[in-house]
C-alpha atoms as a PDB file:
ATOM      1  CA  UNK A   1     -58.339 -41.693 -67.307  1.00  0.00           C
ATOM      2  CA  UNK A   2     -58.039 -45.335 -66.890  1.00  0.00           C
ATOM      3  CA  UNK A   3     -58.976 -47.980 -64.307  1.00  0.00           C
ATOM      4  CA  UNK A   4     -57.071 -50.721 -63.401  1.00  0.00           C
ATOM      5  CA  UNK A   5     -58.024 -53.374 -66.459  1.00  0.00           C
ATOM      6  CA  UNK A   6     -57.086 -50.476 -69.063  1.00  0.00           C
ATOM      7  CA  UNK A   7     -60.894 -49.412 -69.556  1.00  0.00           C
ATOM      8  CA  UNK A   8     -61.984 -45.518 -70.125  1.00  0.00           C
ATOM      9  CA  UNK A   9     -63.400 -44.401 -66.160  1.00  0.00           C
ATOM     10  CA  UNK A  10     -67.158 -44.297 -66.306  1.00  0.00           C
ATOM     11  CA  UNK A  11     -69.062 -41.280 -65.590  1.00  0.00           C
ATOM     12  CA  UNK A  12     -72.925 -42.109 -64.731  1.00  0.00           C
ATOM     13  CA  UNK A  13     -75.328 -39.508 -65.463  1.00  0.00           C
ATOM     14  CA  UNK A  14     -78.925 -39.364 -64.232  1.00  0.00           C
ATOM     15  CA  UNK A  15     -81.512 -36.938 -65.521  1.00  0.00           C
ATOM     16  CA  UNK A  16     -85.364 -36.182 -66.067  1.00  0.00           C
ATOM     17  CA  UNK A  17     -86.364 -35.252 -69.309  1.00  0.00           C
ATOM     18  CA  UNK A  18     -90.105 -35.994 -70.955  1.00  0.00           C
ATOM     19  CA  UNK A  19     -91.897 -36.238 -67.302  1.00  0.00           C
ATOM     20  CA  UNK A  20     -89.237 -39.546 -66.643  1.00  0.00           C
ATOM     21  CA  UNK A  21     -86.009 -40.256 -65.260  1.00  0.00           C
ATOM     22  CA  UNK A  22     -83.236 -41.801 -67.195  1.00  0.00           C
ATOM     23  CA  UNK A  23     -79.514 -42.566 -67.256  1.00  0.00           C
ATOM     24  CA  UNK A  24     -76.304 -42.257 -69.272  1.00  0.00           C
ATOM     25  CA  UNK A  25     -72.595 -43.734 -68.953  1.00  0.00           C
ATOM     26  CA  UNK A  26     -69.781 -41.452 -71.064  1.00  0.00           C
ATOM     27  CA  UNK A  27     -66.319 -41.804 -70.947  1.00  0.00           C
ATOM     28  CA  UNK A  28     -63.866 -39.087 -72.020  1.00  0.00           C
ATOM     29  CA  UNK A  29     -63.152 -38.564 -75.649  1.00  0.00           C
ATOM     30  CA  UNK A  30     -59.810 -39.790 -76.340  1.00  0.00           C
ATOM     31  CA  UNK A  31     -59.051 -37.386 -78.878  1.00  0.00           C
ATOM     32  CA  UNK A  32     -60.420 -33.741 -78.248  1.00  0.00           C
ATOM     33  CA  UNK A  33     -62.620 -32.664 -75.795  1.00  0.00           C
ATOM     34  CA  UNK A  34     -65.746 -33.686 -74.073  1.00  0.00           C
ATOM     35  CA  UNK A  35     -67.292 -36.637 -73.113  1.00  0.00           C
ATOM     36  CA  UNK A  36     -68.685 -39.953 -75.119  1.00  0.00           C
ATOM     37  CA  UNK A  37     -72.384 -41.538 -74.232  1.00  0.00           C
ATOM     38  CA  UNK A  38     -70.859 -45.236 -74.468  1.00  0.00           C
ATOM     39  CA  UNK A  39     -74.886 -46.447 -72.952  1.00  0.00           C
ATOM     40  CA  UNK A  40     -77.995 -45.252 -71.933  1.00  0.00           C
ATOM     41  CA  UNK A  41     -81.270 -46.629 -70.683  1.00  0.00           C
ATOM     42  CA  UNK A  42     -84.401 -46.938 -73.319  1.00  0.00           C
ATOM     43  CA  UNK A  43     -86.407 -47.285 -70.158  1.00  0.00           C
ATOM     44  CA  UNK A  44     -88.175 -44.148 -68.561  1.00  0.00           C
ATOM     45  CA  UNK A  45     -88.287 -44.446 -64.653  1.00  0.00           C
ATOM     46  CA  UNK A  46     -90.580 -43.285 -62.510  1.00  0.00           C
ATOM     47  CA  UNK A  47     -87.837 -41.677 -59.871  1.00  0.00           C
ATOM     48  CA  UNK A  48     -84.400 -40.489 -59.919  1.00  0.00           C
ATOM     49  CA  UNK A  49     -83.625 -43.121 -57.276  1.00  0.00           C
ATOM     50  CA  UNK A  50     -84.993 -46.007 -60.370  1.00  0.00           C
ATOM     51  CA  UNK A  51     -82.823 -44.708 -62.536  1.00  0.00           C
ATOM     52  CA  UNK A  52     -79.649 -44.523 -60.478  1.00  0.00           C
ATOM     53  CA  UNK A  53     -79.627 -48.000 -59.200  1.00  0.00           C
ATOM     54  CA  UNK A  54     -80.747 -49.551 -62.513  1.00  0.00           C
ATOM     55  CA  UNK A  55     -77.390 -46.560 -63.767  1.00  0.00           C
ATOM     56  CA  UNK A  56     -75.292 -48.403 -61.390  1.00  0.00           C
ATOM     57  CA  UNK A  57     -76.145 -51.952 -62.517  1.00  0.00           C
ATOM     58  CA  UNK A  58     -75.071 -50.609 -65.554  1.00  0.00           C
ATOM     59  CA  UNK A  59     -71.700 -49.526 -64.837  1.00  0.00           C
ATOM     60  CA  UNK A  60     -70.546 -52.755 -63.021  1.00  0.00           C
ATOM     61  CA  UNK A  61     -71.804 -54.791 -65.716  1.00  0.00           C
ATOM     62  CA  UNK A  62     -69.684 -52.599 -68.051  1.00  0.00           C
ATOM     63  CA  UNK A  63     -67.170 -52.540 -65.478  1.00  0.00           C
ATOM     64  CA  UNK A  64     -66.841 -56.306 -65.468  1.00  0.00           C
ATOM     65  CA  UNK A  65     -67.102 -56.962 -68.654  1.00  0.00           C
ATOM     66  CA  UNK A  66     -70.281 -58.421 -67.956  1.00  0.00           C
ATOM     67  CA  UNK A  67     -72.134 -56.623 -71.479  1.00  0.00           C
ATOM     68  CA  UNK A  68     -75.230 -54.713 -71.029  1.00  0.00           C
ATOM     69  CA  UNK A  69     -78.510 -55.449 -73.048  1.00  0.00           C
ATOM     70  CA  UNK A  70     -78.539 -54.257 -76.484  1.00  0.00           C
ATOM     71  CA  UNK A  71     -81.200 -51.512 -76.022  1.00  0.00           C
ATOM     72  CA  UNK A  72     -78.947 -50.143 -73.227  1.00  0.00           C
ATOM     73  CA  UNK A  73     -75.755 -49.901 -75.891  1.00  0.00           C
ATOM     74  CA  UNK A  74     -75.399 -46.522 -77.712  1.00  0.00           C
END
């Protein structure tokens, strides 16, 4: 699936794993199944809610074309 400007729809998932909470961003594979980490976070938060919002400033900046930082690109 698509959005309107032709880009892959964004899936954000958030997740604790080594005693921190992080973030991912996949998109459908467009060939075959499953999904596609396109970015992640580097940073380890200290709450689920840290990790969403700073997840969410990820997807509108990839959203809107805006880049994210080069750590945060898989």
């Amino acid at each position: 699936m698509t959005n309107p400007r032709g880009l892959p729809e964004l899936t954000l998932h958030v997740f604790e794993q080594d005693g921190g909470w992080h973030w991912g961003l996949t998109i459908a594979r467009p060939h075959g199944n499953g999904k596609k980490v396109v970015a992640y976070s580097e940073e380890t938060f200290r709450s689920e809610s840290q990790a969403r919002a700073d997840g969410q400033r990820a997807v509108h900046a990839f959203e809107h074309d805006e880049g994210l930082r080069q750590s945060a690109l898989a």
